[in-house]
C-alpha atoms as a PDB file:
ATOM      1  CA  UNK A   1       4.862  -3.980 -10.780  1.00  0.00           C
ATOM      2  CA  UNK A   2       7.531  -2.787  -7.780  1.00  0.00           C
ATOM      3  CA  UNK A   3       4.809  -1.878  -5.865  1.00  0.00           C
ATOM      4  CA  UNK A   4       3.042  -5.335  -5.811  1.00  0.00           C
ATOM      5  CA  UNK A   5       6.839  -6.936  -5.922  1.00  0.00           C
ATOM      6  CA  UNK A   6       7.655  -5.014  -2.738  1.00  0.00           C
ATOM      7  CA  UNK A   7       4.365  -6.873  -1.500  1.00  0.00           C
ATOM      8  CA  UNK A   8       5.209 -10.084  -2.023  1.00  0.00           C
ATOM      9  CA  UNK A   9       9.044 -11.196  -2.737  1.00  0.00           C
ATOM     10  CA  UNK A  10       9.878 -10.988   1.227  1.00  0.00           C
ATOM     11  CA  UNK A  11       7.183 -13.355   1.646  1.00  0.00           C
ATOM     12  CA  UNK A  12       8.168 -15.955  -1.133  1.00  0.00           C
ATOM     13  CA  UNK A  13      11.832 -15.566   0.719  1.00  0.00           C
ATOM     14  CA  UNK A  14      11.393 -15.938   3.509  1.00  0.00           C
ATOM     15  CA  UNK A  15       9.013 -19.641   2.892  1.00  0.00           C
ATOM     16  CA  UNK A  16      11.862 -20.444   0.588  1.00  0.00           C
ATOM     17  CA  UNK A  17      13.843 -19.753   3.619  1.00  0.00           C
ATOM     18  CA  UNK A  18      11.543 -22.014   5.852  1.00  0.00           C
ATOM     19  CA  UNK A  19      11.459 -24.828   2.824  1.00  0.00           C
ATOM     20  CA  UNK A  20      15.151 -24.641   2.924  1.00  0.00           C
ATOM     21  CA  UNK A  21      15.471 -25.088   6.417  1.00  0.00           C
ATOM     22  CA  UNK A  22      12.877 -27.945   6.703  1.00  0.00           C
ATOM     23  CA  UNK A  23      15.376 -29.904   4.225  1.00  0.00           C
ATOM     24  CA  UNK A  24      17.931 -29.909   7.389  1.00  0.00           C
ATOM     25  CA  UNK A  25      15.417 -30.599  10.246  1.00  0.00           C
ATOM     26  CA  UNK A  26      15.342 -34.097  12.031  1.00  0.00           C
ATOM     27  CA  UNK A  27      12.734 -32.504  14.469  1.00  0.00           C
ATOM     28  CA  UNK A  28       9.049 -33.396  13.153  1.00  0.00           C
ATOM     29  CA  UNK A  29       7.754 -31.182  15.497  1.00  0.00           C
ATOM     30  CA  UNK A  30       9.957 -28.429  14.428  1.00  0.00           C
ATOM     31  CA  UNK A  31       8.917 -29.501  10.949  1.00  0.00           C
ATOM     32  CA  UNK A  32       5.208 -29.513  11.329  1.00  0.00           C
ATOM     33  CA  UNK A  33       5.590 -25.880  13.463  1.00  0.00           C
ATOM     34  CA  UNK A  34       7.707 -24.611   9.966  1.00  0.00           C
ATOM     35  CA  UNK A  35       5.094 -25.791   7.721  1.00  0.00           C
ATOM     36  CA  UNK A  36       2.468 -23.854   9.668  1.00  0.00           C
ATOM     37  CA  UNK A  37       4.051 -20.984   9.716  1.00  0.00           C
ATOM     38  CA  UNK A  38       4.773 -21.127   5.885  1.00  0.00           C
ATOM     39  CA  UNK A  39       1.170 -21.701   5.227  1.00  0.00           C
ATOM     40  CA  UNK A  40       0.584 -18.534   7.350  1.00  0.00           C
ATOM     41  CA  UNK A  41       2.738 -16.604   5.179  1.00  0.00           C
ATOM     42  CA  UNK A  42       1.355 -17.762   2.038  1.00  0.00           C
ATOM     43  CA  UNK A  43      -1.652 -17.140   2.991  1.00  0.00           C
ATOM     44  CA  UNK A  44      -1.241 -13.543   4.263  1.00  0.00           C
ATOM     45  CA  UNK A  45       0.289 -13.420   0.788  1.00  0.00           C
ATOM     46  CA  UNK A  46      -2.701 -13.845  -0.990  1.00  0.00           C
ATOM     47  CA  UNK A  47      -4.677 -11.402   0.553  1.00  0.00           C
ATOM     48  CA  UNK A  48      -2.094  -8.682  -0.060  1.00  0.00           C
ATOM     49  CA  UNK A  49      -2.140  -9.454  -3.411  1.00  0.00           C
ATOM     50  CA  UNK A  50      -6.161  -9.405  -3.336  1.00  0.00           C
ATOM     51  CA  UNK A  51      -6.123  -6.357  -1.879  1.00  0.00           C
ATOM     52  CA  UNK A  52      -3.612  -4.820  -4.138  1.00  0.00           C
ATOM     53  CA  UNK A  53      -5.604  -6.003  -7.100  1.00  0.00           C
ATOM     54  CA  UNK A  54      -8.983  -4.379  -5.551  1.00  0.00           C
ATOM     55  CA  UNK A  55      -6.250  -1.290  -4.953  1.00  0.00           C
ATOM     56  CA  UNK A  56      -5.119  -0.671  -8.374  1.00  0.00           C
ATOM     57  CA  UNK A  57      -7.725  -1.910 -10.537  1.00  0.00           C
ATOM     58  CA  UNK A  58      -6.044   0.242 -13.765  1.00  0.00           C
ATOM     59  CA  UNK A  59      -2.382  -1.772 -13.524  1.00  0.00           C
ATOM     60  CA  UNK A  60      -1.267  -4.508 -15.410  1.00  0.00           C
ATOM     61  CA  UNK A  61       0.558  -6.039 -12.511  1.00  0.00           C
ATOM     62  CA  UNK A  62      -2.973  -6.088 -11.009  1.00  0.00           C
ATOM     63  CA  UNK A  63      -3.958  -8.149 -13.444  1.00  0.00           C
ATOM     64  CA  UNK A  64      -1.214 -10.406 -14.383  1.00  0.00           C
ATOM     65  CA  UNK A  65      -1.104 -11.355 -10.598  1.00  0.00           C
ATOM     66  CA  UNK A  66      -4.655 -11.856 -10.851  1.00  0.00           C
ATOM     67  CA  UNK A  67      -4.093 -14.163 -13.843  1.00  0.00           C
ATOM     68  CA  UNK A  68      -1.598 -16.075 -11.536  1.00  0.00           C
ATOM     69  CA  UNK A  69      -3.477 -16.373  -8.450  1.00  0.00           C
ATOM     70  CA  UNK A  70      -6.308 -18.001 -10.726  1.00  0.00           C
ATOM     71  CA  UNK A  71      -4.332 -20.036 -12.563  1.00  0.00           C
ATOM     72  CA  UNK A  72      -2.373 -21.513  -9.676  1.00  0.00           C
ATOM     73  CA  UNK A  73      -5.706 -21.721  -7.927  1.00  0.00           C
ATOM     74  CA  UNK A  74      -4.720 -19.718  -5.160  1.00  0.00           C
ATOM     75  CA  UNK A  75      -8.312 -18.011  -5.203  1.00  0.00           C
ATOM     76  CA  UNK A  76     -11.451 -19.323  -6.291  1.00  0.00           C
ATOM     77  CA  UNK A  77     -13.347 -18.970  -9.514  1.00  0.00           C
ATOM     78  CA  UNK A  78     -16.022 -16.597  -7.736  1.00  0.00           C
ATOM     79  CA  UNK A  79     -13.777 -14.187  -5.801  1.00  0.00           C
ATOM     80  CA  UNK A  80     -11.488 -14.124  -9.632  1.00  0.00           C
ATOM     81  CA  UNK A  81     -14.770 -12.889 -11.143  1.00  0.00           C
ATOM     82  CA  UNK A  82     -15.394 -10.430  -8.615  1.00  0.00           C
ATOM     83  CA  UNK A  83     -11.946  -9.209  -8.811  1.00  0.00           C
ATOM     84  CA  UNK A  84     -11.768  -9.209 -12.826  1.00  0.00           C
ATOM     85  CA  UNK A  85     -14.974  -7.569 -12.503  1.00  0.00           C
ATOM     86  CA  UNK A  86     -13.544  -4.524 -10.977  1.00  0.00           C
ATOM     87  CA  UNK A  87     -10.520  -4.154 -12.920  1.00  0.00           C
ATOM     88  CA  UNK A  88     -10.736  -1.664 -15.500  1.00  0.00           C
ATOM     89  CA  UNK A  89     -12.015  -2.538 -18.969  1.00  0.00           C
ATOM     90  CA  UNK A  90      -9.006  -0.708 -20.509  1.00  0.00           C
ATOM     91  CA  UNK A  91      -6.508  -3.413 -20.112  1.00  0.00           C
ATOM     92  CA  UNK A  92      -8.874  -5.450 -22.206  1.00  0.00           C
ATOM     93  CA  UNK A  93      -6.113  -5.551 -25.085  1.00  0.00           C
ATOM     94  CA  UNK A  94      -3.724  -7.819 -22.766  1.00  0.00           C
ATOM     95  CA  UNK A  95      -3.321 -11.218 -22.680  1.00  0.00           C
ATOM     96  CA  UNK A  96      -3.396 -11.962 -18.816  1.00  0.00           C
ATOM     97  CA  UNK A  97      -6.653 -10.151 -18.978  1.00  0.00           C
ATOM     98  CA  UNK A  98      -8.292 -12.048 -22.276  1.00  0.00           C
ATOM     99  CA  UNK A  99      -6.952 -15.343 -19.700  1.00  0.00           C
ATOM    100  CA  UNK A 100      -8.997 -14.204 -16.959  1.00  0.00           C
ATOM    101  CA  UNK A 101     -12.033 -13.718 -19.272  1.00  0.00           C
ATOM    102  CA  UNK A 102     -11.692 -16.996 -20.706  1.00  0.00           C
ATOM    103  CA  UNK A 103     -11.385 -19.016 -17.688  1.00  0.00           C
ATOM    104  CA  UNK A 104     -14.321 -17.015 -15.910  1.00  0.00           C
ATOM    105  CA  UNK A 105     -16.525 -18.129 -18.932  1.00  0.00           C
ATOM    106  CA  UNK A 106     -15.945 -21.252 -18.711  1.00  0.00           C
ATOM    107  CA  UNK A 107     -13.444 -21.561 -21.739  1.00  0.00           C
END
């Protein structure tokens, strides 16, 4: 879980950072140019944490991120399946992976 944490906690900071200082902004411009930039961020976030999921297909944190990404709808329902697809069938017993099976069948 550091691994993937390392990954992605300077990213959440730094568009809480951004989100923070859009409260304080009279600027639109300024506004509009933060907002970009967060979007940027979140989604350069994403596709670490794809790419850390295709990475480590044995770790938990692989798939309770997965779980999260889905559930937030942060990916869609055909790149999920073809991540939960290659995760390994030995974290089978967890929830976060019985979630992903459910919501990939429909359930």
């Amino acid at each position: 879980m550091a691994a993937v944490n390392k990954l992605t906690f300077p990213n959440y900071n730094e568009t809480g950072n951004i989100a923070v200082a859009n409260t304080h902004e009279k600027d639109s411009l300024v506004i509009i140019k933060n907002e970009e930039k967060a979007n940027s961020i979140f989604e350069q976030n994403t596709d670490e944490l794809v790419t850390h999921i295709k990475t480590n297909p044995k770790s938990l944190a692989a798939t309770w991120y997965l779980n999260d990404l889905l559930r937030r709808r942060h990916i869609d329902e055909i790149q999920a399946e073809t991540l939960f697809n290659g995760l390994s069938t030995d974290l089978s017993e967890y929830e976060d992976y019985k979630n992903i099976a459910t919501r990939i069948a429909g359930g």
